[in-house]
Each structure stands twice: as C-alpha cells, then as structure tokens.
PDB file of N, CA and C in Angstrom:
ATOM      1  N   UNK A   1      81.024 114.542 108.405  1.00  0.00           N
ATOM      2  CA  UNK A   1      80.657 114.069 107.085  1.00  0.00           C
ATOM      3  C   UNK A   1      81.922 113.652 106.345  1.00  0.00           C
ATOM      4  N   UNK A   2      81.775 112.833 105.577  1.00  0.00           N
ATOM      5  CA  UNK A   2      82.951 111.962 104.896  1.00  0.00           C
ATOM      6  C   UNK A   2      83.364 112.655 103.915  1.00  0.00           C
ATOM      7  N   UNK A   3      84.557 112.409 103.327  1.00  0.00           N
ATOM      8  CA  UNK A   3      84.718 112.700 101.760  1.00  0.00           C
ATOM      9  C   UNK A   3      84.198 111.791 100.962  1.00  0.00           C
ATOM     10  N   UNK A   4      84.208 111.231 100.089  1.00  0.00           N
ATOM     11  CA  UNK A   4      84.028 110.234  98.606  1.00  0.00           C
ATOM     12  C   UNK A   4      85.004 110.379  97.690  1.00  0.00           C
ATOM     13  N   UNK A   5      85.741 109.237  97.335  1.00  0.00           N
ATOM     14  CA  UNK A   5      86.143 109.383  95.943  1.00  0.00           C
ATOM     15  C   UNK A   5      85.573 108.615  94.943  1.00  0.00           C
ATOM     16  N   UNK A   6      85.414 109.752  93.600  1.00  0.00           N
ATOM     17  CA  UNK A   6      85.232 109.125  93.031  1.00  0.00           C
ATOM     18  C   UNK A   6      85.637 109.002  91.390  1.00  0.00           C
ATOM     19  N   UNK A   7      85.915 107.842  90.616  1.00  0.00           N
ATOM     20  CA  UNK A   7      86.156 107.769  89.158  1.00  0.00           C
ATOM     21  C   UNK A   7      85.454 107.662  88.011  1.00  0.00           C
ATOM     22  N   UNK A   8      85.680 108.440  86.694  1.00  0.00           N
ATOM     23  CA  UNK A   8      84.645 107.719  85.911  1.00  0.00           C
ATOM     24  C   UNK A   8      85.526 106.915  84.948  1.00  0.00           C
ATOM     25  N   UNK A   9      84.147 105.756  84.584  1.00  0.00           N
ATOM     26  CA  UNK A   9      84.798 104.711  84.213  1.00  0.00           C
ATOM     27  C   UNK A   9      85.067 105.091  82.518  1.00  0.00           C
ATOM     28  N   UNK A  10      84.463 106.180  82.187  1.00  0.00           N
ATOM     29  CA  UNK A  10      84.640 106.224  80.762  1.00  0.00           C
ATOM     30  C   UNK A  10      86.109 107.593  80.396  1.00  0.00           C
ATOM     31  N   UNK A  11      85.506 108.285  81.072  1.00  0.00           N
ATOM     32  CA  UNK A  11      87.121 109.736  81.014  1.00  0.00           C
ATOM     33  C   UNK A  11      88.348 109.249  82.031  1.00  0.00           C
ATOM     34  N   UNK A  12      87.937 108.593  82.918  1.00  0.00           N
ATOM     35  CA  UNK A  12      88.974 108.541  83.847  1.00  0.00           C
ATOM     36  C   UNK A  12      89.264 109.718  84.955  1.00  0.00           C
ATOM     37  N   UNK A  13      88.197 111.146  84.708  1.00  0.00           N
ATOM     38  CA  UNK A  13      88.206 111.887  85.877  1.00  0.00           C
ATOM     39  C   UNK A  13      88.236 111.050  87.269  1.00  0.00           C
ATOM     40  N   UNK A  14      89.071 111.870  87.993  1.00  0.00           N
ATOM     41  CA  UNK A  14      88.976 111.528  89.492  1.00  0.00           C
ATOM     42  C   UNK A  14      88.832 112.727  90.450  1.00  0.00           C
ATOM     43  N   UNK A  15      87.880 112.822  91.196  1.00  0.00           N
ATOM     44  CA  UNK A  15      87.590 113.790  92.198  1.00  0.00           C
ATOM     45  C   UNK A  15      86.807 113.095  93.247  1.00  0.00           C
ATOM     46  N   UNK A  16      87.472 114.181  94.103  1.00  0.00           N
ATOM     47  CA  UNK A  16      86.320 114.314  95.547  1.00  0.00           C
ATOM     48  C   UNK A  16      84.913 114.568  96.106  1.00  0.00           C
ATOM     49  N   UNK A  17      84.208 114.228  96.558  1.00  0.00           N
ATOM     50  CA  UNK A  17      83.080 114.668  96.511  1.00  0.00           C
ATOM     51  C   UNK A  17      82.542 114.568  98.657  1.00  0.00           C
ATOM     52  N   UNK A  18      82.236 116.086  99.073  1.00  0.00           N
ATOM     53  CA  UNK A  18      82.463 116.076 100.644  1.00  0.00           C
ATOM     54  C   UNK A  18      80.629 116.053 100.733  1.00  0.00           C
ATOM     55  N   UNK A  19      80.485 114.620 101.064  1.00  0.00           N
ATOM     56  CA  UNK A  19      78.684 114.482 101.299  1.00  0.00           C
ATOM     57  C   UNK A  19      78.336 113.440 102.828  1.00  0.00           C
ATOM     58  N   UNK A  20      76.911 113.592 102.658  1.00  0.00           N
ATOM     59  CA  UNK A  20      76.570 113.021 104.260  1.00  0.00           C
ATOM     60  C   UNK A  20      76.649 111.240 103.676  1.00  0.00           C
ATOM     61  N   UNK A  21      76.453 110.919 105.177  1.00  0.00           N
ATOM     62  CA  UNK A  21      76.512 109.292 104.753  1.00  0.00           C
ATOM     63  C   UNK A  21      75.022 109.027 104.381  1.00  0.00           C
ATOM     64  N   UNK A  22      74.604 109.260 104.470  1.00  0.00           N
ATOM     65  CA  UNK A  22      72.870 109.387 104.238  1.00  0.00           C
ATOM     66  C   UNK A  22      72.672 109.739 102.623  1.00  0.00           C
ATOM     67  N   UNK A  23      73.473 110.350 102.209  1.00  0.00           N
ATOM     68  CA  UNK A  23      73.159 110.941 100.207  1.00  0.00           C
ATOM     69  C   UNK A  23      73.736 109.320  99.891  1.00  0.00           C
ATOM     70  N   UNK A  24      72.907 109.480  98.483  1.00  0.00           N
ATOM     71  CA  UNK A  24      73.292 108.626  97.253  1.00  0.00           C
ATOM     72  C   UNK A  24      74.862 109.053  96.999  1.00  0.00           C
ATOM     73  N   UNK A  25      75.072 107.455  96.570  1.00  0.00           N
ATOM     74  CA  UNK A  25      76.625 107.908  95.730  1.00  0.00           C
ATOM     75  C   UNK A  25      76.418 108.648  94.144  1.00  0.00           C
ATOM     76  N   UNK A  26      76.997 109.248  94.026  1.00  0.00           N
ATOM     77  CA  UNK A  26      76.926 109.551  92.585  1.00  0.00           C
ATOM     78  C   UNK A  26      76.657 109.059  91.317  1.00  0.00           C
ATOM     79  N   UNK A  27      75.918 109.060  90.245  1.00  0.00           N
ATOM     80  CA  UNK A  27      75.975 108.569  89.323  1.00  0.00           C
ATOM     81  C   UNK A  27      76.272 108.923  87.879  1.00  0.00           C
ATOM     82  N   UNK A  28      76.842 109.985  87.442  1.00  0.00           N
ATOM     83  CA  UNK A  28      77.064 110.772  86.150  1.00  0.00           C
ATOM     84  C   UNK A  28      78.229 111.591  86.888  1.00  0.00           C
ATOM     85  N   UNK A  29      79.381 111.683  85.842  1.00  0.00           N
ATOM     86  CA  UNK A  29      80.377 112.339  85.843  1.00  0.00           C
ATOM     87  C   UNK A  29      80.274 113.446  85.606  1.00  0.00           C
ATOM     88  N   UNK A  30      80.698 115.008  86.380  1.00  0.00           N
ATOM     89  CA  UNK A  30      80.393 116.586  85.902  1.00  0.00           C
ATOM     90  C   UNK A  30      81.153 116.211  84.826  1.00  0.00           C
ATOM     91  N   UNK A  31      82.328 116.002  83.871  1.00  0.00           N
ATOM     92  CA  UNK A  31      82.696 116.394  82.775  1.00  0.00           C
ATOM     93  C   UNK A  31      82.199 115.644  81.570  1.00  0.00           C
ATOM     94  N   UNK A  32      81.894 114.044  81.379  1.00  0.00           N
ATOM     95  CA  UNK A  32      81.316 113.828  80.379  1.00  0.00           C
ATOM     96  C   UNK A  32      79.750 112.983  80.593  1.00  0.00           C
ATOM     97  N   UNK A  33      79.416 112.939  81.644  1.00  0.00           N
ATOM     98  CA  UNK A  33      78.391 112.431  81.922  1.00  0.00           C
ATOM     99  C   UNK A  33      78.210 110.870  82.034  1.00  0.00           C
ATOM    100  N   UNK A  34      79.448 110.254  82.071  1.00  0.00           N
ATOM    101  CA  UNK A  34      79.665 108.779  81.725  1.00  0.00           C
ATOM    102  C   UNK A  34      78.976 108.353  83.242  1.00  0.00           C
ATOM    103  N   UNK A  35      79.447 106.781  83.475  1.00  0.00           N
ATOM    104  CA  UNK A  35      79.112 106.103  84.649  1.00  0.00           C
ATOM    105  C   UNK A  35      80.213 106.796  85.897  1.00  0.00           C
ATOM    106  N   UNK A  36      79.968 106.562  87.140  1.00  0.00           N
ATOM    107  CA  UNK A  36      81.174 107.056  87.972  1.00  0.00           C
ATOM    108  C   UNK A  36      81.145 105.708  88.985  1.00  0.00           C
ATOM    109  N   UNK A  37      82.083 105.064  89.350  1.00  0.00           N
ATOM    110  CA  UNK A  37      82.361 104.413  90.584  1.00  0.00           C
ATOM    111  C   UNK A  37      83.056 105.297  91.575  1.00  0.00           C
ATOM    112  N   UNK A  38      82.384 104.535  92.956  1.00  0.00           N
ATOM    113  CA  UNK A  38      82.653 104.986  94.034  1.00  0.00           C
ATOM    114  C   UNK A  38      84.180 104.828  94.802  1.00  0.00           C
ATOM    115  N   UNK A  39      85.462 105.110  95.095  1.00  0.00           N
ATOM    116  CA  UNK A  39      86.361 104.456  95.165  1.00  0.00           C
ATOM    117  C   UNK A  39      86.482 104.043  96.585  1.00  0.00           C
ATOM    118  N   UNK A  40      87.108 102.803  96.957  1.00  0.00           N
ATOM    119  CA  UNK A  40      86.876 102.358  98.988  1.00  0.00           C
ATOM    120  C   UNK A  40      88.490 102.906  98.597  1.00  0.00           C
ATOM    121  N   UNK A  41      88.462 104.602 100.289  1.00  0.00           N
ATOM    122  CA  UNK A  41      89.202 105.369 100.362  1.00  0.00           C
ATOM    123  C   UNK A  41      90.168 104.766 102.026  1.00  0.00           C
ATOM    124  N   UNK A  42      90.995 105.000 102.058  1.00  0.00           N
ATOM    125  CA  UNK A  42      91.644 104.998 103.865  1.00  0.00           C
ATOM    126  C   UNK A  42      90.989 105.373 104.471  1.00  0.00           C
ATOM    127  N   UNK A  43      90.228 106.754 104.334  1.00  0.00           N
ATOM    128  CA  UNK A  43      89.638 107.581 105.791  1.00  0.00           C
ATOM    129  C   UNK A  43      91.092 108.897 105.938  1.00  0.00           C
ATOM    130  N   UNK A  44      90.289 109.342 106.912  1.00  0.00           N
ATOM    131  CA  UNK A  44      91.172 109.992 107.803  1.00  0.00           C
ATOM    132  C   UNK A  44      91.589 109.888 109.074  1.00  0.00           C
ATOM    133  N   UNK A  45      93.060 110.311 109.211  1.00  0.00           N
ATOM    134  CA  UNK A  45      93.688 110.130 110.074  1.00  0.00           C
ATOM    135  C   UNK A  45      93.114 110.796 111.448  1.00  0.00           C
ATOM    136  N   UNK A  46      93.301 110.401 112.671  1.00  0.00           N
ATOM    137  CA  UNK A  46      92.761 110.741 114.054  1.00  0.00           C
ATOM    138  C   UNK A  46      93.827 112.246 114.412  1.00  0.00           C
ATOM    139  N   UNK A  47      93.450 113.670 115.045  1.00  0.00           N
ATOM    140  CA  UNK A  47      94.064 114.156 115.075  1.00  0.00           C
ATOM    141  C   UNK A  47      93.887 114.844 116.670  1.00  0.00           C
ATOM    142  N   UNK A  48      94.625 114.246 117.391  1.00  0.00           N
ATOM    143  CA  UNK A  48      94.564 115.340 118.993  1.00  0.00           C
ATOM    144  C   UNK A  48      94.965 116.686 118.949  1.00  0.00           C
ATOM    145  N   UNK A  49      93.703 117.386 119.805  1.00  0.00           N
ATOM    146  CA  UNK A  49      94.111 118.446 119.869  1.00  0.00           C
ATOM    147  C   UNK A  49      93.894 118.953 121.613  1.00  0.00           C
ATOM    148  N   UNK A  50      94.989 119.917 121.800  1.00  0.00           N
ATOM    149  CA  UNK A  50      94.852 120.171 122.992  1.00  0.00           C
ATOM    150  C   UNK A  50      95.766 119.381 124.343  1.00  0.00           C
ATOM    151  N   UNK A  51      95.673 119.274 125.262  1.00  0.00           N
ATOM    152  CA  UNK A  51      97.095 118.637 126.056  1.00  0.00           C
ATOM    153  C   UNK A  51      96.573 116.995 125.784  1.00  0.00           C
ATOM    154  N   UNK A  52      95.998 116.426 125.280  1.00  0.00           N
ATOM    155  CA  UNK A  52      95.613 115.423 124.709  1.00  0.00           C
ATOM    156  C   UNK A  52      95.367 114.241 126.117  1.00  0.00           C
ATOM    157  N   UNK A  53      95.300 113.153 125.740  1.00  0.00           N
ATOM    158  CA  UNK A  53      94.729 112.485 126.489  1.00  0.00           C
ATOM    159  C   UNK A  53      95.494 111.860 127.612  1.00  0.00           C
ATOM    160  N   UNK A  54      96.622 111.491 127.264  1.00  0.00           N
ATOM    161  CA  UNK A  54      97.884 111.219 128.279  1.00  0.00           C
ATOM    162  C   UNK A  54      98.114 112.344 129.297  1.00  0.00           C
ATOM    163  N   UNK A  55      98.177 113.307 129.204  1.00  0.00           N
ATOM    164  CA  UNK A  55      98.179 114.546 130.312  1.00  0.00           C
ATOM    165  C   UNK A  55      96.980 114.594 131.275  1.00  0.00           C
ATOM    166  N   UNK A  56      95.787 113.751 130.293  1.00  0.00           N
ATOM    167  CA  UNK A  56      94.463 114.165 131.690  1.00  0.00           C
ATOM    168  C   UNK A  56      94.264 112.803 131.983  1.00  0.00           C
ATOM    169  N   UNK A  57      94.393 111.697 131.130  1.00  0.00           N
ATOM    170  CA  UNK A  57      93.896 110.276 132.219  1.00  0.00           C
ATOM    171  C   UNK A  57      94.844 109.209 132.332  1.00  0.00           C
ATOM    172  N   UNK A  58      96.701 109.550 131.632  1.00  0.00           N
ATOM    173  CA  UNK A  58      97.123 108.514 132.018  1.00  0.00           C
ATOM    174  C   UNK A  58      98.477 109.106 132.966  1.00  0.00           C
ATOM    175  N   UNK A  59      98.926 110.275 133.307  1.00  0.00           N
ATOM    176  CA  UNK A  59     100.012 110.270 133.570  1.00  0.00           C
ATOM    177  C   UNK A  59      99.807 110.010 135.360  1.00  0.00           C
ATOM    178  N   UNK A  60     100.918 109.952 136.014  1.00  0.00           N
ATOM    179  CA  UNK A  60     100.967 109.832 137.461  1.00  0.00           C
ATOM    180  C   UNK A  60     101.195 110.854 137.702  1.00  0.00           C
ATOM    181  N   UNK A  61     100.181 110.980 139.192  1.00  0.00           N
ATOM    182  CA  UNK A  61      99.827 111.836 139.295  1.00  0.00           C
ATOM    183  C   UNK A  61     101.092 112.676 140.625  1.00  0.00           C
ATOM    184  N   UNK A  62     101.698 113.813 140.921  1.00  0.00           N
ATOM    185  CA  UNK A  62     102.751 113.866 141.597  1.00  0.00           C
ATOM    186  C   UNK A  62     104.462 114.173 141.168  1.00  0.00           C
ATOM    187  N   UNK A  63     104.309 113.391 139.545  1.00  0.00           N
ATOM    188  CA  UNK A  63     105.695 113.978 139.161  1.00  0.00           C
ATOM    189  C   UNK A  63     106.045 115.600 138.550  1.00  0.00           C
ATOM    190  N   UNK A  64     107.354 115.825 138.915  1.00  0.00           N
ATOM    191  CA  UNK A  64     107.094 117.393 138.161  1.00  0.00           C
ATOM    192  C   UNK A  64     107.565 116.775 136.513  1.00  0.00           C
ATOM    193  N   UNK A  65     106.814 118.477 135.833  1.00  0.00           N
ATOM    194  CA  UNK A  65     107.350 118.053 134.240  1.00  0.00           C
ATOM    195  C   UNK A  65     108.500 117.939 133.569  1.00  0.00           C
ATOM    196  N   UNK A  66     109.965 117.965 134.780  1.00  0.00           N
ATOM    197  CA  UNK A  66     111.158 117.983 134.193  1.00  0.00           C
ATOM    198  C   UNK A  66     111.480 116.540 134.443  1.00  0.00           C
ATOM    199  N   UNK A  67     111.026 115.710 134.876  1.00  0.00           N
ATOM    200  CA  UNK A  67     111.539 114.340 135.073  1.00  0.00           C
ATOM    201  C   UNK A  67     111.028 113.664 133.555  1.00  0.00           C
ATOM    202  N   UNK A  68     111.595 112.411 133.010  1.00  0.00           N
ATOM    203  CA  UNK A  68     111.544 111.761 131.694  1.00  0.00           C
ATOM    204  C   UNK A  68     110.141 111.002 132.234  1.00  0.00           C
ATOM    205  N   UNK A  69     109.592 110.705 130.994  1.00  0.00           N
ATOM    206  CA  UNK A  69     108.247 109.895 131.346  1.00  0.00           C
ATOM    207  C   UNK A  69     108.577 108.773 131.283  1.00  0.00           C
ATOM    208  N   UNK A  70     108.498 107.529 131.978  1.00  0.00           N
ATOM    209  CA  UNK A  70     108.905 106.395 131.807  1.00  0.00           C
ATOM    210  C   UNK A  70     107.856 105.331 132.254  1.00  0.00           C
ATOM    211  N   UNK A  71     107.400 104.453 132.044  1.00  0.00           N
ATOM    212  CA  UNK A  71     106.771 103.362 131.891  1.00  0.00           C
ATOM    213  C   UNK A  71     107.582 102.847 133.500  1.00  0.00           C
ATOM    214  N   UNK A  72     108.471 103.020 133.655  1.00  0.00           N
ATOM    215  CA  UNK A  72     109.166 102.146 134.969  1.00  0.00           C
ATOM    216  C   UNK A  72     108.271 102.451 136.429  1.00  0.00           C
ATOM    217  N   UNK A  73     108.296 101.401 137.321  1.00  0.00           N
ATOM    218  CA  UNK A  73     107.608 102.012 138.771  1.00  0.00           C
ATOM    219  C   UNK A  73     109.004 102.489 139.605  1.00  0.00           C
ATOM    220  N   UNK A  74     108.641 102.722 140.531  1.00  0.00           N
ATOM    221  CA  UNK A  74     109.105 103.605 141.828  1.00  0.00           C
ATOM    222  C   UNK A  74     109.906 102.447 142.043  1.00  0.00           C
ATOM    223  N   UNK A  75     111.154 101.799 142.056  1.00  0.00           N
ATOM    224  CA  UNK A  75     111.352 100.646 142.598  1.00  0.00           C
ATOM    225  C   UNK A  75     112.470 101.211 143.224  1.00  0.00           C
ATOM    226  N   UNK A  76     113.253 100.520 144.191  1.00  0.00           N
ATOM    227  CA  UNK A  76     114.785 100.396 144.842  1.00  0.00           C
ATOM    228  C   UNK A  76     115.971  99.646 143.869  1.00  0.00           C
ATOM    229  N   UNK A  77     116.412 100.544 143.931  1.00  0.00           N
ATOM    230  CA  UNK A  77     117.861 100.239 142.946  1.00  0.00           C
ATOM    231  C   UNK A  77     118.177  98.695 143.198  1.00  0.00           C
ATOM    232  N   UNK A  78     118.975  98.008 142.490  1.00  0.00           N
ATOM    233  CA  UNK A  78     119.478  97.115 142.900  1.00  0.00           C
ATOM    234  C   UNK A  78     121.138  97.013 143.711  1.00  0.00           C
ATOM    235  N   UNK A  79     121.778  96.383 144.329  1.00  0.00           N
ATOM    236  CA  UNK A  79     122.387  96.614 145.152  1.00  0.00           C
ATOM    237  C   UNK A  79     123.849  96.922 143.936  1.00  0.00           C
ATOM    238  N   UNK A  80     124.428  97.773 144.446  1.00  0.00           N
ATOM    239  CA  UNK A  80     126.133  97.675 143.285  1.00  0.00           C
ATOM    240  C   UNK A  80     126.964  96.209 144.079  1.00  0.00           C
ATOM    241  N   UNK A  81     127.631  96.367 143.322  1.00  0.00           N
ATOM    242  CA  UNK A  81     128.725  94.969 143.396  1.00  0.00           C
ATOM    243  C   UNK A  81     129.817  95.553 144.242  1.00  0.00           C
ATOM    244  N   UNK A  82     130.203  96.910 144.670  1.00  0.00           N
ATOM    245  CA  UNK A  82     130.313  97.208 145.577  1.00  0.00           C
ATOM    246  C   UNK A  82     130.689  97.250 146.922  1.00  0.00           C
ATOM    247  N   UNK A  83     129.338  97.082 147.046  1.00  0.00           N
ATOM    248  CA  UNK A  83     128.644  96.603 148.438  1.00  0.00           C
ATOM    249  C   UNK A  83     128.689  95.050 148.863  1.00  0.00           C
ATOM    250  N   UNK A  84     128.705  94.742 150.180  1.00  0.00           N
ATOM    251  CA  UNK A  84     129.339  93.633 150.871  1.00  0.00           C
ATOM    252  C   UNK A  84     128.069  92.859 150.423  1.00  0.00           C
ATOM    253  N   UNK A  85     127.855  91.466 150.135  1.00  0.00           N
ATOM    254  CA  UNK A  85     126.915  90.855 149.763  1.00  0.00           C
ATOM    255  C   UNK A  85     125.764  90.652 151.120  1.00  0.00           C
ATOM    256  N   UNK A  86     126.492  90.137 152.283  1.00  0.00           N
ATOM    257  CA  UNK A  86     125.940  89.781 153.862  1.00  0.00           C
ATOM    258  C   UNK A  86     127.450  90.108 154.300  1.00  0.00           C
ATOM    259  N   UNK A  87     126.213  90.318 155.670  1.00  0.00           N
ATOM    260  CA  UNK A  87     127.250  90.986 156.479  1.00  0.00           C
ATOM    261  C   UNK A  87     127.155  89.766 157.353  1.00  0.00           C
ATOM    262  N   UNK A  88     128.824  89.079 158.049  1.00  0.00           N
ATOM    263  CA  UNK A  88     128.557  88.040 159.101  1.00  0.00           C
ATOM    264  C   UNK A  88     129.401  88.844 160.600  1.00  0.00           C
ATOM    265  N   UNK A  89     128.451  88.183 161.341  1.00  0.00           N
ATOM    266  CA  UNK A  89     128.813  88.650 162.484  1.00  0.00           C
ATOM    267  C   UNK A  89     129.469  87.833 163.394  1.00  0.00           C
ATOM    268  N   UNK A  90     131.141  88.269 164.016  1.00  0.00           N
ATOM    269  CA  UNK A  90     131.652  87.332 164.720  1.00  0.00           C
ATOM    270  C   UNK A  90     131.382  87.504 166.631  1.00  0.00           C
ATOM    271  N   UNK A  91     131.469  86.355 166.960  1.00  0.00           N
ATOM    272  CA  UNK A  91     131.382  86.820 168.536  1.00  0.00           C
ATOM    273  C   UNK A  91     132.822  86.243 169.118  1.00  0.00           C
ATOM    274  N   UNK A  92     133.073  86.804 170.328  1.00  0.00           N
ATOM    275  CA  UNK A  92     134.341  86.437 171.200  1.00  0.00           C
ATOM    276  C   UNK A  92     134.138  85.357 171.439  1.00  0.00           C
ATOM    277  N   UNK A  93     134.801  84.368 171.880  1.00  0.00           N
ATOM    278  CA  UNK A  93     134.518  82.885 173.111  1.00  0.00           C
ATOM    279  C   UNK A  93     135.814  83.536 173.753  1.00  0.00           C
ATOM    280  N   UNK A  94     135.116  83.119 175.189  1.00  0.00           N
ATOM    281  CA  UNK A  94     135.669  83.537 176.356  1.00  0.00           C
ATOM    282  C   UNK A  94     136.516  81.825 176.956  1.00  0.00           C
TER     283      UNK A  94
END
C-alpha cells in the first residue's frame, strides 16, 4: 500500500496519509477542514534484501569469492614485447 501526500490549499498543512490504492483521495483537511490536494510524490526507493540477485542469477558459476568480480572473460594475455615476435627457422645447404 502506498503513502499519499497531501496539502491543504487553505492552511498549508502538509502530511502523509498510508492508504490502499483502491480508497478515495482525501477531501477535508484534519486541522481546518479546508480543501486538500493530492501531491504526485517520487515513490519509493527499491530495496534488496538478502544475497540479492547477482549472487543467485548472474554471477559465474566456479569462481572462488576472493577473486575481483569483473565483467572481463577468461581470455589469454596478450603477448609482452618481450617475447620474439616469429620465430624463423634456418636450414644448412650442404
């Protein structure tokens, strides 16, 4: 069930009001009985609870939990500069 806010247009009270989506909005202010508008609120924020959703349907499956999580695949390094680019192979002539 939602919250509501709401104002009146004659005192300027502002309060909350925690109702189903199904009730009427309000119409009389508890303090002077004036008109009340309804105010369009953000909502509320989404809140995970528990090892949340990345732990049960997105991580790969196989790593231990001390390695960094990374978006990267399994790939082969690229070669260092190092290393001989090709290797050529000479033969004797006899």
């Amino acid at each position: 069930m939602p919250t509501y806010e709401y104002e009146c247009i004659k005192c300027k009270y502002l309060f909350e009001k925690f109702q189903s989506m199904k009730d009427e909005s309000l119409k009389k202010c508890p303090k002077c009985r004036g008109k009340l508008r309804r105010l369009v609120g953000t909502g509320s924020g989404i809140i995970f609870k528990g090892s949340g959703f990345y732990e049960t349907d997105y991580k790969r499956k196989g790593k231990s939990s001390g390695e960094p999580k990374t978006g990267k695949t399994d790939a082969k390094p690229a070669p260092s500069s190092t290393e001989p680019k090709s290797k050529s192979t000479t033969t004797k002539k006899e």
